[in-house]
PDB file of N, CA and C in Angstrom:
ATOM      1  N   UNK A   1      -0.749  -1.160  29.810  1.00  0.00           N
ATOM      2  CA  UNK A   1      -2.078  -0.711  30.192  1.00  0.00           C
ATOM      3  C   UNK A   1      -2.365   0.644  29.542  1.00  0.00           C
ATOM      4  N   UNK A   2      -3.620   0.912  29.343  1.00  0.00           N
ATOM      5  CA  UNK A   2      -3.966   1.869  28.515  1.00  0.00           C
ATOM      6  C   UNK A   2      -5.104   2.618  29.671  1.00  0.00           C
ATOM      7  N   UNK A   3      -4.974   4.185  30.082  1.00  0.00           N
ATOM      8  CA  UNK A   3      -4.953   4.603  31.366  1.00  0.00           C
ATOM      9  C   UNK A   3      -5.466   6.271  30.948  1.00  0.00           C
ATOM     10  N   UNK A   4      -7.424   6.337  31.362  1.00  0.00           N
ATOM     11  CA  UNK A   4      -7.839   7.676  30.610  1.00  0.00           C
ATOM     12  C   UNK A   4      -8.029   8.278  31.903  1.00  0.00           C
ATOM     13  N   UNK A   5      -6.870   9.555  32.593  1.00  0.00           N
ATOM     14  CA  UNK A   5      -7.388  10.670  33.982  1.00  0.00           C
ATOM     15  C   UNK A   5      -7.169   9.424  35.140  1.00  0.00           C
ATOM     16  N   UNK A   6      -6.191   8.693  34.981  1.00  0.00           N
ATOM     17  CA  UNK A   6      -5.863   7.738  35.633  1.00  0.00           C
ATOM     18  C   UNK A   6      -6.836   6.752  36.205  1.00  0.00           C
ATOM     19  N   UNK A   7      -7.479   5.950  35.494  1.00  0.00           N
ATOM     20  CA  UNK A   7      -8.125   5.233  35.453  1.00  0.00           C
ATOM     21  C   UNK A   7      -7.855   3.909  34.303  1.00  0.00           C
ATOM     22  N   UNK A   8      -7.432   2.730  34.695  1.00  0.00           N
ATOM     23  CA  UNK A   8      -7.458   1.693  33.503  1.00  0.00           C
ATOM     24  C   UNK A   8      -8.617   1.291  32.801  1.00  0.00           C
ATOM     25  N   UNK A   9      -8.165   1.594  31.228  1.00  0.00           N
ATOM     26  CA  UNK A   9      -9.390   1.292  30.583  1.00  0.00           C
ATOM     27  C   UNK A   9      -9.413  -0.108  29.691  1.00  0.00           C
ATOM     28  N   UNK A  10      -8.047  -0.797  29.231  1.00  0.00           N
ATOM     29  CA  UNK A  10      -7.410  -0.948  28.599  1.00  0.00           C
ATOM     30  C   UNK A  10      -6.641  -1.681  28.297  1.00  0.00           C
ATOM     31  N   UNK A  11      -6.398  -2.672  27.651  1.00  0.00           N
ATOM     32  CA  UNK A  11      -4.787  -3.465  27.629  1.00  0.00           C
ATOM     33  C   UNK A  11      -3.947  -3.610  26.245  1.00  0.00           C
ATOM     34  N   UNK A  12      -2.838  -3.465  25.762  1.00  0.00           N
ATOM     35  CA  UNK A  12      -2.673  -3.402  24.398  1.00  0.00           C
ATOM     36  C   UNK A  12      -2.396  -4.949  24.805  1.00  0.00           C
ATOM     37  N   UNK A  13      -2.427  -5.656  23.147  1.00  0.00           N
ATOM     38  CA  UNK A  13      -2.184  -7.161  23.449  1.00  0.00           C
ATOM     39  C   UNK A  13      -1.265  -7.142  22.070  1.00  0.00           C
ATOM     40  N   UNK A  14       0.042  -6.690  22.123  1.00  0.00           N
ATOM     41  CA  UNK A  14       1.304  -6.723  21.194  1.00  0.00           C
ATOM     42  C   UNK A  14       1.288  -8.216  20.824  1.00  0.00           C
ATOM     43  N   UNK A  15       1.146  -8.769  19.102  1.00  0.00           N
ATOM     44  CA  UNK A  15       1.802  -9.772  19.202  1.00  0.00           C
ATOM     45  C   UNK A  15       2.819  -9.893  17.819  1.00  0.00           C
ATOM     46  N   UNK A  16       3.477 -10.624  17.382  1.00  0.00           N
ATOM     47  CA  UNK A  16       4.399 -11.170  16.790  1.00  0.00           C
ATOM     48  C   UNK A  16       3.921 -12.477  15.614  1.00  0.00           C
ATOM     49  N   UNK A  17       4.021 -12.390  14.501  1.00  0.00           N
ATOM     50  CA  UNK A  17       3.637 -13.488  13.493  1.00  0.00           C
ATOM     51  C   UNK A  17       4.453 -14.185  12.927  1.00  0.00           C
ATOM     52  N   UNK A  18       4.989 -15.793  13.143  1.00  0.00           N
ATOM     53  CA  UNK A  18       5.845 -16.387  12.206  1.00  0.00           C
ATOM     54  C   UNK A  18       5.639 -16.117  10.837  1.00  0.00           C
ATOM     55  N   UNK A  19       3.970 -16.034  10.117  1.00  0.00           N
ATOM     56  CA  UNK A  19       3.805 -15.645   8.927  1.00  0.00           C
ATOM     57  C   UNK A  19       2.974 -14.661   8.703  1.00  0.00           C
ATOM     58  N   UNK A  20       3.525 -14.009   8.854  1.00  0.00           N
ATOM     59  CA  UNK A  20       2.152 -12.388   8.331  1.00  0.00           C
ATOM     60  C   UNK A  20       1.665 -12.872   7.268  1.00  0.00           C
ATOM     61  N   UNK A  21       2.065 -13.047   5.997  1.00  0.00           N
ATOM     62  CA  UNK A  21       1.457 -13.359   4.879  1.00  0.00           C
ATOM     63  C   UNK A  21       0.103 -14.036   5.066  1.00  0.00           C
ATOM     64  N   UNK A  22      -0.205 -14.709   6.290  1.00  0.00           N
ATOM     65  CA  UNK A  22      -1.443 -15.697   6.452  1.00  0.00           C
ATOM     66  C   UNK A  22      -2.289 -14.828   7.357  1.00  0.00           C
ATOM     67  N   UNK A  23      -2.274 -13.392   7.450  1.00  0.00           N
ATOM     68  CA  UNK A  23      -2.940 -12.899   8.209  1.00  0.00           C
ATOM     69  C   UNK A  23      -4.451 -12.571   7.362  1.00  0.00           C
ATOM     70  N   UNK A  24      -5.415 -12.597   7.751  1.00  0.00           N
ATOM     71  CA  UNK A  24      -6.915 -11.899   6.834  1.00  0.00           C
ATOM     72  C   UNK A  24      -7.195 -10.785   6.909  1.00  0.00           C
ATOM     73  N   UNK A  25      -7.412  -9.969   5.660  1.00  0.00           N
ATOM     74  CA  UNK A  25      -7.682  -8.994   6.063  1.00  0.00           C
ATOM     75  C   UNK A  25      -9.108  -8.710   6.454  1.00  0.00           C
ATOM     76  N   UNK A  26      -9.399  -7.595   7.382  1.00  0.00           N
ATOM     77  CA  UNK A  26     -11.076  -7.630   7.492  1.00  0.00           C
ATOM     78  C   UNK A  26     -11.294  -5.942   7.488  1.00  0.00           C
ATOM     79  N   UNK A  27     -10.775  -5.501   6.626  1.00  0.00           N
ATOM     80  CA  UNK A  27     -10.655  -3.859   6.704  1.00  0.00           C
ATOM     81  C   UNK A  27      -9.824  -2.784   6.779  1.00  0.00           C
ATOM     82  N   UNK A  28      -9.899  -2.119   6.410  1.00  0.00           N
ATOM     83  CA  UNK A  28      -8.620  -1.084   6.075  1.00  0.00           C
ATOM     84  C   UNK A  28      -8.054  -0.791   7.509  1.00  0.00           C
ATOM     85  N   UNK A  29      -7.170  -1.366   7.389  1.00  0.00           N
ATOM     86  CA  UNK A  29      -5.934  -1.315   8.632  1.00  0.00           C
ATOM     87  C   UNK A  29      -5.595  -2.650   9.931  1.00  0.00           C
ATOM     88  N   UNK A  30      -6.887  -3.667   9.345  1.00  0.00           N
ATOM     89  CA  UNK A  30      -7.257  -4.578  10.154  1.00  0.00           C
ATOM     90  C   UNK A  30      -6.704  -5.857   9.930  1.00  0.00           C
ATOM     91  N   UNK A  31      -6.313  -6.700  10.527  1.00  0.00           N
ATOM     92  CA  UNK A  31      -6.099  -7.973  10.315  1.00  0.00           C
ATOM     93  C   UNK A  31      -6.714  -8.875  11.370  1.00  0.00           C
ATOM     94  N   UNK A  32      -7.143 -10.087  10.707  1.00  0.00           N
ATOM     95  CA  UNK A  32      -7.363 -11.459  11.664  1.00  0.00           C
ATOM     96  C   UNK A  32      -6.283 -12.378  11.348  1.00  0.00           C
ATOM     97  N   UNK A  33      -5.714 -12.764  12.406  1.00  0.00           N
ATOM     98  CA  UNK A  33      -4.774 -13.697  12.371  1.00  0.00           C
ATOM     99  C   UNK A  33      -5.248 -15.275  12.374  1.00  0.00           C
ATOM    100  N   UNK A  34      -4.777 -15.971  10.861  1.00  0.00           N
ATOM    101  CA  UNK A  34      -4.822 -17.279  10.890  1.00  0.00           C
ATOM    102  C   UNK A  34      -4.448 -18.080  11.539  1.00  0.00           C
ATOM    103  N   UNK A  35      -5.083 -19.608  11.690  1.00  0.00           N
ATOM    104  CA  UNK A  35      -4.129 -20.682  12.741  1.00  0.00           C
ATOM    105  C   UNK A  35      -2.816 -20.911  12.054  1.00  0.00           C
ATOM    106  N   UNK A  36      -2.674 -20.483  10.618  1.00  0.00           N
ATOM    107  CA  UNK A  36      -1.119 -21.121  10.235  1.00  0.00           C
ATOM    108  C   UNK A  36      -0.022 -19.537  10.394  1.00  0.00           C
ATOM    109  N   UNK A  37      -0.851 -18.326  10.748  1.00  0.00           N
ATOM    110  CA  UNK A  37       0.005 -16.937  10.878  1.00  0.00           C
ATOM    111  C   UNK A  37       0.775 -17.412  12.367  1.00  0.00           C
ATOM    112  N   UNK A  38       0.541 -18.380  12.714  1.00  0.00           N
ATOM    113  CA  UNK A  38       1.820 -18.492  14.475  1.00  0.00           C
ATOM    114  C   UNK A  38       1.637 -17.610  15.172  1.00  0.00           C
ATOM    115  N   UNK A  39       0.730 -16.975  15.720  1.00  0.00           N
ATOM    116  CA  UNK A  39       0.656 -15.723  16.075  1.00  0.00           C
ATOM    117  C   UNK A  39       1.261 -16.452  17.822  1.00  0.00           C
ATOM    118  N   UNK A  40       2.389 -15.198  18.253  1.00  0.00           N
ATOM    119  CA  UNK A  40       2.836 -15.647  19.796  1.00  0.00           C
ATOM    120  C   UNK A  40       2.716 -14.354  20.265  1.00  0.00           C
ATOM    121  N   UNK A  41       2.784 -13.999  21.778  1.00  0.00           N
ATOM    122  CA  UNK A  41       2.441 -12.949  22.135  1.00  0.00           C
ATOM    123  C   UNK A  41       4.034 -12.315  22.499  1.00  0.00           C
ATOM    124  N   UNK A  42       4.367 -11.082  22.197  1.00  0.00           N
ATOM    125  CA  UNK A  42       5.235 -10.386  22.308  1.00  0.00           C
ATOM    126  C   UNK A  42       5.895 -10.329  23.972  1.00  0.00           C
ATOM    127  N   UNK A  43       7.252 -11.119  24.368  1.00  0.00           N
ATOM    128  CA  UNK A  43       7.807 -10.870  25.409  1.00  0.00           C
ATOM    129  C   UNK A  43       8.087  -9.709  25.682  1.00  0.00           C
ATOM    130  N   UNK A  44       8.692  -8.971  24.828  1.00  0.00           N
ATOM    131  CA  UNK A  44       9.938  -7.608  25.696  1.00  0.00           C
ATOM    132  C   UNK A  44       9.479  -6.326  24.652  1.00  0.00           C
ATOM    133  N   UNK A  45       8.178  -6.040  24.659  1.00  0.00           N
ATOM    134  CA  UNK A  45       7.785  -5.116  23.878  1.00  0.00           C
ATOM    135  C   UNK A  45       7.334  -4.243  24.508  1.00  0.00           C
ATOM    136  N   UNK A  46       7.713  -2.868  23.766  1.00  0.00           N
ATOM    137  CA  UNK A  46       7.578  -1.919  24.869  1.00  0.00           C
ATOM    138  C   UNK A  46       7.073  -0.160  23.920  1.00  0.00           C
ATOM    139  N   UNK A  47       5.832  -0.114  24.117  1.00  0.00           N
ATOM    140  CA  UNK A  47       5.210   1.004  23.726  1.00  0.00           C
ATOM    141  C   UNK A  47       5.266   2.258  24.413  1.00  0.00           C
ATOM    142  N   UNK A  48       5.835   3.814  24.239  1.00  0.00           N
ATOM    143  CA  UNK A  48       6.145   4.587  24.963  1.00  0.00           C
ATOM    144  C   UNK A  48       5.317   6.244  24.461  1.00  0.00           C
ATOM    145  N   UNK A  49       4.557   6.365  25.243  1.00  0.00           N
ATOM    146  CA  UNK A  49       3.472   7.306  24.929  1.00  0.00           C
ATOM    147  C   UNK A  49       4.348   8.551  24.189  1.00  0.00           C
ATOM    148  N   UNK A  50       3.657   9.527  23.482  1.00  0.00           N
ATOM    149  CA  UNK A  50       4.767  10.421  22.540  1.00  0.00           C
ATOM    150  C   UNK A  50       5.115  10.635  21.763  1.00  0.00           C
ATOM    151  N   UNK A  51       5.353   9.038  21.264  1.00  0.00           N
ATOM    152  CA  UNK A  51       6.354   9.244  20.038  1.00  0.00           C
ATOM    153  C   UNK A  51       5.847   8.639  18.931  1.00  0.00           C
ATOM    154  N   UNK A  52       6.259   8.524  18.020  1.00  0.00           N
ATOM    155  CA  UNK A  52       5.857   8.007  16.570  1.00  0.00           C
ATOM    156  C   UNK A  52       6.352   7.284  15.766  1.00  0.00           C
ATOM    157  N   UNK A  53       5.623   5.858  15.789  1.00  0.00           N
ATOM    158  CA  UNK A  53       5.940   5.102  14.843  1.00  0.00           C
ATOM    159  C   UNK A  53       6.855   5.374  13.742  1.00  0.00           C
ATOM    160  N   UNK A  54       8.108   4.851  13.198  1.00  0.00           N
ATOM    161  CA  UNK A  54       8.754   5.159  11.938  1.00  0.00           C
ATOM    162  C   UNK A  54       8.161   4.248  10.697  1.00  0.00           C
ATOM    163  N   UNK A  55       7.855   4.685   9.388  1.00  0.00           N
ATOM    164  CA  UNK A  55       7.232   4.527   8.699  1.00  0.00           C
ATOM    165  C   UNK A  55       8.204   3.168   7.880  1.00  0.00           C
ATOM    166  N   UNK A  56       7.776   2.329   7.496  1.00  0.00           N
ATOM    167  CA  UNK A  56       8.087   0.822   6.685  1.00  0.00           C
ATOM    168  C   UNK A  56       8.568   1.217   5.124  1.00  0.00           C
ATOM    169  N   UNK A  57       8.219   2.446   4.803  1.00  0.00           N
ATOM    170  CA  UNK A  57       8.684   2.712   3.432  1.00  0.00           C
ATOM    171  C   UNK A  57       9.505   3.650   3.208  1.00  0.00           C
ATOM    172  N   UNK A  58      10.419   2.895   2.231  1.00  0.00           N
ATOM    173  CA  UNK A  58      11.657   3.751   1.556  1.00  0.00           C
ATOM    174  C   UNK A  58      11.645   4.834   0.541  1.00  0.00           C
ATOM    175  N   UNK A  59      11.456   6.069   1.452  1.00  0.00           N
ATOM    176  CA  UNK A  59      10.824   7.427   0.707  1.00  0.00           C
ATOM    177  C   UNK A  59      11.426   7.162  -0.880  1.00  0.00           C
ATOM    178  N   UNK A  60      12.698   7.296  -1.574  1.00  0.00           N
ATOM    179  CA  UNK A  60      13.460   7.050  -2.351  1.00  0.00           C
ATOM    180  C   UNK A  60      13.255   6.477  -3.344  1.00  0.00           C
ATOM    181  N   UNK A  61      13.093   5.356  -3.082  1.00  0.00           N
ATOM    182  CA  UNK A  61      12.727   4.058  -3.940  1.00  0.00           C
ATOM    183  C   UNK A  61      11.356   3.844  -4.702  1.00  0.00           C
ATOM    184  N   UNK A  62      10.282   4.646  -3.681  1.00  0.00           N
ATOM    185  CA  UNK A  62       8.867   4.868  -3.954  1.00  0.00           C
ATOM    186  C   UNK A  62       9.269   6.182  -4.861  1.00  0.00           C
ATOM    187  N   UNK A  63       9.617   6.699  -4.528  1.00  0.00           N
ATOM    188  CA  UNK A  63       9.973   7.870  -5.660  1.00  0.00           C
ATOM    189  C   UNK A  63      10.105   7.779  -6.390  1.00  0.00           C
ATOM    190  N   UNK A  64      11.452   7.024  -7.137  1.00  0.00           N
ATOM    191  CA  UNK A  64      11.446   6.375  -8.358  1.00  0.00           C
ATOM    192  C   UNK A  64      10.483   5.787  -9.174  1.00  0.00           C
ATOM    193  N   UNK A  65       9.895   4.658  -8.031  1.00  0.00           N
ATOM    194  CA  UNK A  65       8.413   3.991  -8.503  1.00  0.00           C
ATOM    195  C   UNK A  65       7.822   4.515  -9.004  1.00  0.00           C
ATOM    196  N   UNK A  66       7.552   5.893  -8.325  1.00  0.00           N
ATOM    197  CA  UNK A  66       6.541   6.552  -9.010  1.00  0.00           C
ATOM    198  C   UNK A  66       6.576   7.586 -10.180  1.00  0.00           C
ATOM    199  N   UNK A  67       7.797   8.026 -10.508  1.00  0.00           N
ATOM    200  CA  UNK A  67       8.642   8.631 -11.502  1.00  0.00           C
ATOM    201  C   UNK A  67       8.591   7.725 -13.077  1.00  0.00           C
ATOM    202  N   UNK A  68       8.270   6.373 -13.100  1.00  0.00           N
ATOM    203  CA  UNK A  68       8.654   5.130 -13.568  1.00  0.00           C
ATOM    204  C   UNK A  68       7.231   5.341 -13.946  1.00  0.00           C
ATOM    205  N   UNK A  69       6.504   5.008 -13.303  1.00  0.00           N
ATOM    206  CA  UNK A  69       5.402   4.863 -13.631  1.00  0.00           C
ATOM    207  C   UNK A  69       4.231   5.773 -14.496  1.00  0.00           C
ATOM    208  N   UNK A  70       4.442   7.172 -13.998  1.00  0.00           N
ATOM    209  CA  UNK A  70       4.279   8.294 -14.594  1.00  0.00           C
ATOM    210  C   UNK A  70       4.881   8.292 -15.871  1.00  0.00           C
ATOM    211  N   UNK A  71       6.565   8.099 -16.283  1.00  0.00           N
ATOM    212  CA  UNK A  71       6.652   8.225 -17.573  1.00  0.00           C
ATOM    213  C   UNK A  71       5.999   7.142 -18.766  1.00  0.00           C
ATOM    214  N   UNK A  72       5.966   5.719 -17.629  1.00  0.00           N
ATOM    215  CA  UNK A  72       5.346   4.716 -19.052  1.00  0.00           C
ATOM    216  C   UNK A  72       3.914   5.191 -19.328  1.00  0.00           C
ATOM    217  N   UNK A  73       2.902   5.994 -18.092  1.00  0.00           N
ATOM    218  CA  UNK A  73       1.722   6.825 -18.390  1.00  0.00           C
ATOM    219  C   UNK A  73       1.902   7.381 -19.861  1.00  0.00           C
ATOM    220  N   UNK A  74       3.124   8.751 -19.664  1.00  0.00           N
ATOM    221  CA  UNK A  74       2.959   9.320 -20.563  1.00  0.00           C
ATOM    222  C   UNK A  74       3.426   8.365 -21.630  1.00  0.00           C
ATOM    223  N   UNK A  75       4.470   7.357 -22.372  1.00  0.00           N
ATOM    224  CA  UNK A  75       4.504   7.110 -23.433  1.00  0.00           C
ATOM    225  C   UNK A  75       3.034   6.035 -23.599  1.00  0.00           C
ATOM    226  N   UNK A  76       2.321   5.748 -22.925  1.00  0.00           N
ATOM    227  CA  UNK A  76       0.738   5.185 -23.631  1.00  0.00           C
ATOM    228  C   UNK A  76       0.458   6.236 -23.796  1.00  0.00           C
ATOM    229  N   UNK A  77      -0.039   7.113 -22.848  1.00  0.00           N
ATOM    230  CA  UNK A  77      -0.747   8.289 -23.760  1.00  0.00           C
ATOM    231  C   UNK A  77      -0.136   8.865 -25.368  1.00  0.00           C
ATOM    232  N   UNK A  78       1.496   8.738 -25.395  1.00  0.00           N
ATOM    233  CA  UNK A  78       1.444   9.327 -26.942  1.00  0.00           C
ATOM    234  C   UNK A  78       1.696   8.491 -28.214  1.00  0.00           C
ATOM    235  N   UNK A  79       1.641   7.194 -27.619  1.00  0.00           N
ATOM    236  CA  UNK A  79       1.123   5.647 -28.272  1.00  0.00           C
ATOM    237  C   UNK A  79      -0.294   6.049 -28.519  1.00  0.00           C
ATOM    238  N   UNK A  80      -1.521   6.112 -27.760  1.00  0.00           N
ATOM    239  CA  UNK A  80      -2.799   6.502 -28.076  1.00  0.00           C
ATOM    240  C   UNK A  80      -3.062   7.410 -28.753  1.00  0.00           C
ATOM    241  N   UNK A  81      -2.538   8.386 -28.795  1.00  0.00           N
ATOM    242  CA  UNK A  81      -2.589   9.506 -29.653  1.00  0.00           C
ATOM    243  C   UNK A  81      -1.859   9.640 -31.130  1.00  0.00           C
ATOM    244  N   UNK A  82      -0.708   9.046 -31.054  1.00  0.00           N
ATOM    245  CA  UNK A  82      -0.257   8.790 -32.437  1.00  0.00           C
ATOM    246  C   UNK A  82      -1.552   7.644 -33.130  1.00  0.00           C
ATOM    247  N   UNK A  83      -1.501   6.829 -32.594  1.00  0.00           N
ATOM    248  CA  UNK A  83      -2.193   5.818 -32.838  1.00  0.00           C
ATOM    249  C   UNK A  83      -3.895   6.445 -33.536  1.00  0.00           C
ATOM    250  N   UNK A  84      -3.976   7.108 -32.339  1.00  0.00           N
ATOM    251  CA  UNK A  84      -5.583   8.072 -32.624  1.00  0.00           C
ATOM    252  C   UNK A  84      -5.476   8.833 -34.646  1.00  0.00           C
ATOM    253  N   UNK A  85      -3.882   9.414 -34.307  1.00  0.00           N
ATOM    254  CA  UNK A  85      -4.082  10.507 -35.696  1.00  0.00           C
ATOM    255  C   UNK A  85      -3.838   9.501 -36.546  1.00  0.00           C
ATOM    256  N   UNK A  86      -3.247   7.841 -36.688  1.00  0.00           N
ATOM    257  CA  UNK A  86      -3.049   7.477 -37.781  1.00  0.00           C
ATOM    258  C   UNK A  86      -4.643   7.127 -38.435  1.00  0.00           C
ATOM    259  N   UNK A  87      -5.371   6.502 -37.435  1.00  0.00           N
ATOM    260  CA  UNK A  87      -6.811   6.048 -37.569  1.00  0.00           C
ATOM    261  C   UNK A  87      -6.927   7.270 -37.992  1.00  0.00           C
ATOM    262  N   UNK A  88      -7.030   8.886 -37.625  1.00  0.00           N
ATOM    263  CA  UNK A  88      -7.944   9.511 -38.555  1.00  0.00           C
ATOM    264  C   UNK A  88      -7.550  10.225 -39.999  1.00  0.00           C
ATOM    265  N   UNK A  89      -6.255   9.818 -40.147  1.00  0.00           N
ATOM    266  CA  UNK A  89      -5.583   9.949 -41.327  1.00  0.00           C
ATOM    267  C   UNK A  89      -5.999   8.693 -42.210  1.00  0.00           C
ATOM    268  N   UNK A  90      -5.831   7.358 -42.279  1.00  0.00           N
ATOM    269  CA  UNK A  90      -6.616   6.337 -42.737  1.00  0.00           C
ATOM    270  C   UNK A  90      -7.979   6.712 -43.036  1.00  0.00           C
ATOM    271  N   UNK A  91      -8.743   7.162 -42.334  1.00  0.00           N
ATOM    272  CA  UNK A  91     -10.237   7.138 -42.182  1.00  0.00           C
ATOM    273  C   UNK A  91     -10.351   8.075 -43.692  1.00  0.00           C
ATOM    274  N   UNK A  92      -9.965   9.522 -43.560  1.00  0.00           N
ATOM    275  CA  UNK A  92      -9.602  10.549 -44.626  1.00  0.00           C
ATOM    276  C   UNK A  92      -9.213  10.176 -45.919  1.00  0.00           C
ATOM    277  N   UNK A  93      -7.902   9.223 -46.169  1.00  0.00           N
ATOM    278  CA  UNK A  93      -7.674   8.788 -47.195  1.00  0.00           C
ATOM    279  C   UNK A  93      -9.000   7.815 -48.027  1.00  0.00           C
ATOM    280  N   UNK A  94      -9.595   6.984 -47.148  1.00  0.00           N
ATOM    281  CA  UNK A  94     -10.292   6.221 -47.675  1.00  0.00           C
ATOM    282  C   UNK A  94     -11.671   6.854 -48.351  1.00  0.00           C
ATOM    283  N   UNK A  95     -12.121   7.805 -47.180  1.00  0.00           N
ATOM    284  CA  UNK A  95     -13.288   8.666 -48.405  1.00  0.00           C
ATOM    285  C   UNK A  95     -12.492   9.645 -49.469  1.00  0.00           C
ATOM    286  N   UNK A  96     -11.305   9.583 -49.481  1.00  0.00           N
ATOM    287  CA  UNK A  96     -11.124  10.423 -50.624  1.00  0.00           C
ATOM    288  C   UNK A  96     -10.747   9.309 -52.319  1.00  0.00           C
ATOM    289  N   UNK A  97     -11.003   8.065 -52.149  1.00  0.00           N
ATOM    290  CA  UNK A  97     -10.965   6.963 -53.225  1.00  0.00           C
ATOM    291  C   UNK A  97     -12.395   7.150 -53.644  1.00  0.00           C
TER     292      UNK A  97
END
């Protein structure tokens, strides 16, 4: 129960998905659950005012990811740019025939 100056306002309705993957999304942070997502309602779940969710991602690994990703950035960028001075070296040679 969800309870504002002691008063019920509220009910959380915890549930559980055989397939998340089949859930819809309908907005940033939102899901509708499909008839094939199995959705069952959570027996022994237990929410405790306070505290904070632990986060699903592996600080580490995203790190890397993103380390990875940044460097293949930079070698396009100096692919584009080599690439850029050969075009204007070509370009040069040709008005000088």
């Amino acid at each position: 129960m969800i309870s504002v100056d002691g008063d019920e306002v509220d009910a959380l309705k915890i549930m559980s998905f055989r397939e998340p993957s089949a859930l819809v999304k309908r907005g940033v942070g939102f899901r509708n659950p499909d008839d094939l997502a199995g959705a069952k309602e959570e027996e022994n779940a237990r929410v405790q005012s306070g505290y904070l969710e632990l986060s699903n991602v592996q600080i580490i690994k995203e790190m890397v990811e993103m380390i990875n990703i940044q460097r293949t950035f930079e070698s396009y960028q100096k692919a584009i740019h080599t690439i850029s001075e050969q075009d204007r070296s070509s370009t040069n040679r040709i008005g000088k025939l």
